[in-house]
C-alpha atoms as a PDB file:
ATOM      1  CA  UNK A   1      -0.274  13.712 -14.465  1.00  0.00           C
ATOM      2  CA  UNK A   2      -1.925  15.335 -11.211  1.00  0.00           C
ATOM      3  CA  UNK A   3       0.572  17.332  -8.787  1.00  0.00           C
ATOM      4  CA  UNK A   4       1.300  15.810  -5.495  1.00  0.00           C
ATOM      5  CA  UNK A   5       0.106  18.757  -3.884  1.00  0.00           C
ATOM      6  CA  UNK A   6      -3.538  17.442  -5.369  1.00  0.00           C
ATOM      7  CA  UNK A   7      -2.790  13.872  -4.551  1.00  0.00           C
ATOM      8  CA  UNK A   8      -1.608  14.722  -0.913  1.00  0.00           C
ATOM      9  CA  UNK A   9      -5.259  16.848  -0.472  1.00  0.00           C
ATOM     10  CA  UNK A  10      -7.144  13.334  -2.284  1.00  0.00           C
ATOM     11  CA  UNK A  11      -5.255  11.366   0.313  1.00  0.00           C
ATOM     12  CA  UNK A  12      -6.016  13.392   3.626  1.00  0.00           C
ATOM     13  CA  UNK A  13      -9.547  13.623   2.564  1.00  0.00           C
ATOM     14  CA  UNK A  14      -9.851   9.853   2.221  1.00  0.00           C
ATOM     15  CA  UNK A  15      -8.592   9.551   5.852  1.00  0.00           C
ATOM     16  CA  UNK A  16     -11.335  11.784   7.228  1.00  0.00           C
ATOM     17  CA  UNK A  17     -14.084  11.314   4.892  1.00  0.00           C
ATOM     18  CA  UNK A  18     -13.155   8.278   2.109  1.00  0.00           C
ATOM     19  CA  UNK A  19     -16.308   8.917  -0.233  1.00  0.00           C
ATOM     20  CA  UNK A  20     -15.378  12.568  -0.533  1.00  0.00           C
ATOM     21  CA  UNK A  21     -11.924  11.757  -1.876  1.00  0.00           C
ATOM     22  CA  UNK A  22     -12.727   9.187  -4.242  1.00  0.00           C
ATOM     23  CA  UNK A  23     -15.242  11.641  -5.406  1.00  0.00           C
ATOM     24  CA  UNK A  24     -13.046  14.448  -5.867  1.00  0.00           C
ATOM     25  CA  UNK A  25     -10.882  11.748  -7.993  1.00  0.00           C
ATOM     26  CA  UNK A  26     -13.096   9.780 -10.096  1.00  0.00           C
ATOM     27  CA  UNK A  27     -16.196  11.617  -9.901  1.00  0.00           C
ATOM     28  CA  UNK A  28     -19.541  11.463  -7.912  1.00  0.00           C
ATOM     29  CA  UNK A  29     -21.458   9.048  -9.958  1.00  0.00           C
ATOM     30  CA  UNK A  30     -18.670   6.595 -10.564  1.00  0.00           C
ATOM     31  CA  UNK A  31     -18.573   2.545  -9.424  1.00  0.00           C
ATOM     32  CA  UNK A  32     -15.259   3.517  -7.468  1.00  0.00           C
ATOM     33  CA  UNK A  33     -17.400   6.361  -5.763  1.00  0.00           C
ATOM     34  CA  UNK A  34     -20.246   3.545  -4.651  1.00  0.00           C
ATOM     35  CA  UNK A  35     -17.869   0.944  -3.904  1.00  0.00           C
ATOM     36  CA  UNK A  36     -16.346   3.377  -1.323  1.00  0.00           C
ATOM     37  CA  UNK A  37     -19.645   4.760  -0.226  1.00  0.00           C
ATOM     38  CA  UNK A  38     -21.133   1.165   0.931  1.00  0.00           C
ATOM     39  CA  UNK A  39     -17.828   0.250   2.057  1.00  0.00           C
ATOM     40  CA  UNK A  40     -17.766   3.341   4.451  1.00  0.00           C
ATOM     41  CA  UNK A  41     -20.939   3.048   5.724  1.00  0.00           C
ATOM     42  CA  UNK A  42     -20.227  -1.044   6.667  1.00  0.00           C
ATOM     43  CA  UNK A  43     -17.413   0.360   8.560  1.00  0.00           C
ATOM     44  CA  UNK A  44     -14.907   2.949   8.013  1.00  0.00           C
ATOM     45  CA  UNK A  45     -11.361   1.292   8.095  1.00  0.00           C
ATOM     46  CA  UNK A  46     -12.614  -0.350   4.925  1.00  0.00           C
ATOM     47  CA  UNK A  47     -13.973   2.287   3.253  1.00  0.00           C
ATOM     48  CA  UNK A  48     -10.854   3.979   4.086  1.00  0.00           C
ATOM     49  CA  UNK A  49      -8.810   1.563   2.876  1.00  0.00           C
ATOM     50  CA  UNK A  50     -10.292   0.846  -0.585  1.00  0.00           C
ATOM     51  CA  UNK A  51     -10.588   5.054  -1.000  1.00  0.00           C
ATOM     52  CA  UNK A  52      -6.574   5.387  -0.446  1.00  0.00           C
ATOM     53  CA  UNK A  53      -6.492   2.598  -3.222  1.00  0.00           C
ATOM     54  CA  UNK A  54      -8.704   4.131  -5.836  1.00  0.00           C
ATOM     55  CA  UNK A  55      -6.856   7.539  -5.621  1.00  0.00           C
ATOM     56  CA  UNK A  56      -3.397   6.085  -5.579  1.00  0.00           C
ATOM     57  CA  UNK A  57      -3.877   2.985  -8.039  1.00  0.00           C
ATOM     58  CA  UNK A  58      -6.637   3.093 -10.031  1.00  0.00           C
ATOM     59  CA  UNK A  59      -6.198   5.390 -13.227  1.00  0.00           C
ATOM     60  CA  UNK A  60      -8.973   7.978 -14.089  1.00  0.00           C
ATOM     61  CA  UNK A  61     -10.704   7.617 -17.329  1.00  0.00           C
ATOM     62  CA  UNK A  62      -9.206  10.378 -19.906  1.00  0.00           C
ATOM     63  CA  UNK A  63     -11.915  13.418 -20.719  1.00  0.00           C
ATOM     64  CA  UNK A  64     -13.747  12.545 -23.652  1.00  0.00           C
ATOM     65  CA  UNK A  65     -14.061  15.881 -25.414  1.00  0.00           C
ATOM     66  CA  UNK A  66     -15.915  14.541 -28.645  1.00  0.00           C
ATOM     67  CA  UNK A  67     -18.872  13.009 -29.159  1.00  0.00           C
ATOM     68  CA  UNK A  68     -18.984  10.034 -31.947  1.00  0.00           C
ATOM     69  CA  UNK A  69     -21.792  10.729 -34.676  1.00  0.00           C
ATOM     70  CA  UNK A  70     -24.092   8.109 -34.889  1.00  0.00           C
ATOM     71  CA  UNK A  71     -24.202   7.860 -38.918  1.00  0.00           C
END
């Protein structure tokens, strides 16, 4: 679970700059990242609003730390 201080920083970037958030959430080469990114650039209120739902409501995939053999 991230701390709220973390959340609060995702969440004041979106405002000012929504693809920055989402990419400090998900990651920069993520769908949620793009999605955010086009949306932006068509207009801002958008892109704001879909980055302040992919920090608060959509869960981040779990680290995978191992790598499946192929045998």
């Amino acid at each position: 679970m991230d701390s709220r201080c973390a959340i609060l920083c995702e969440v004041l970037l979106a405002i000012f700059l929504p693809p920055l958030g989402v990419c400090l959430r998900h990651g920069c080469c993520t769908v949620e990242f793009l999605i955010c990114l086009i949306l932006t650039i068509l207009g801002y209120v958008p892109g704001i609003i879909y980055a302040l739902y992919a920090i608060l409501c959509v869960e981040r995939e779990p680290p995978c730390h191992h790598y499946h053999s192929l045998a």
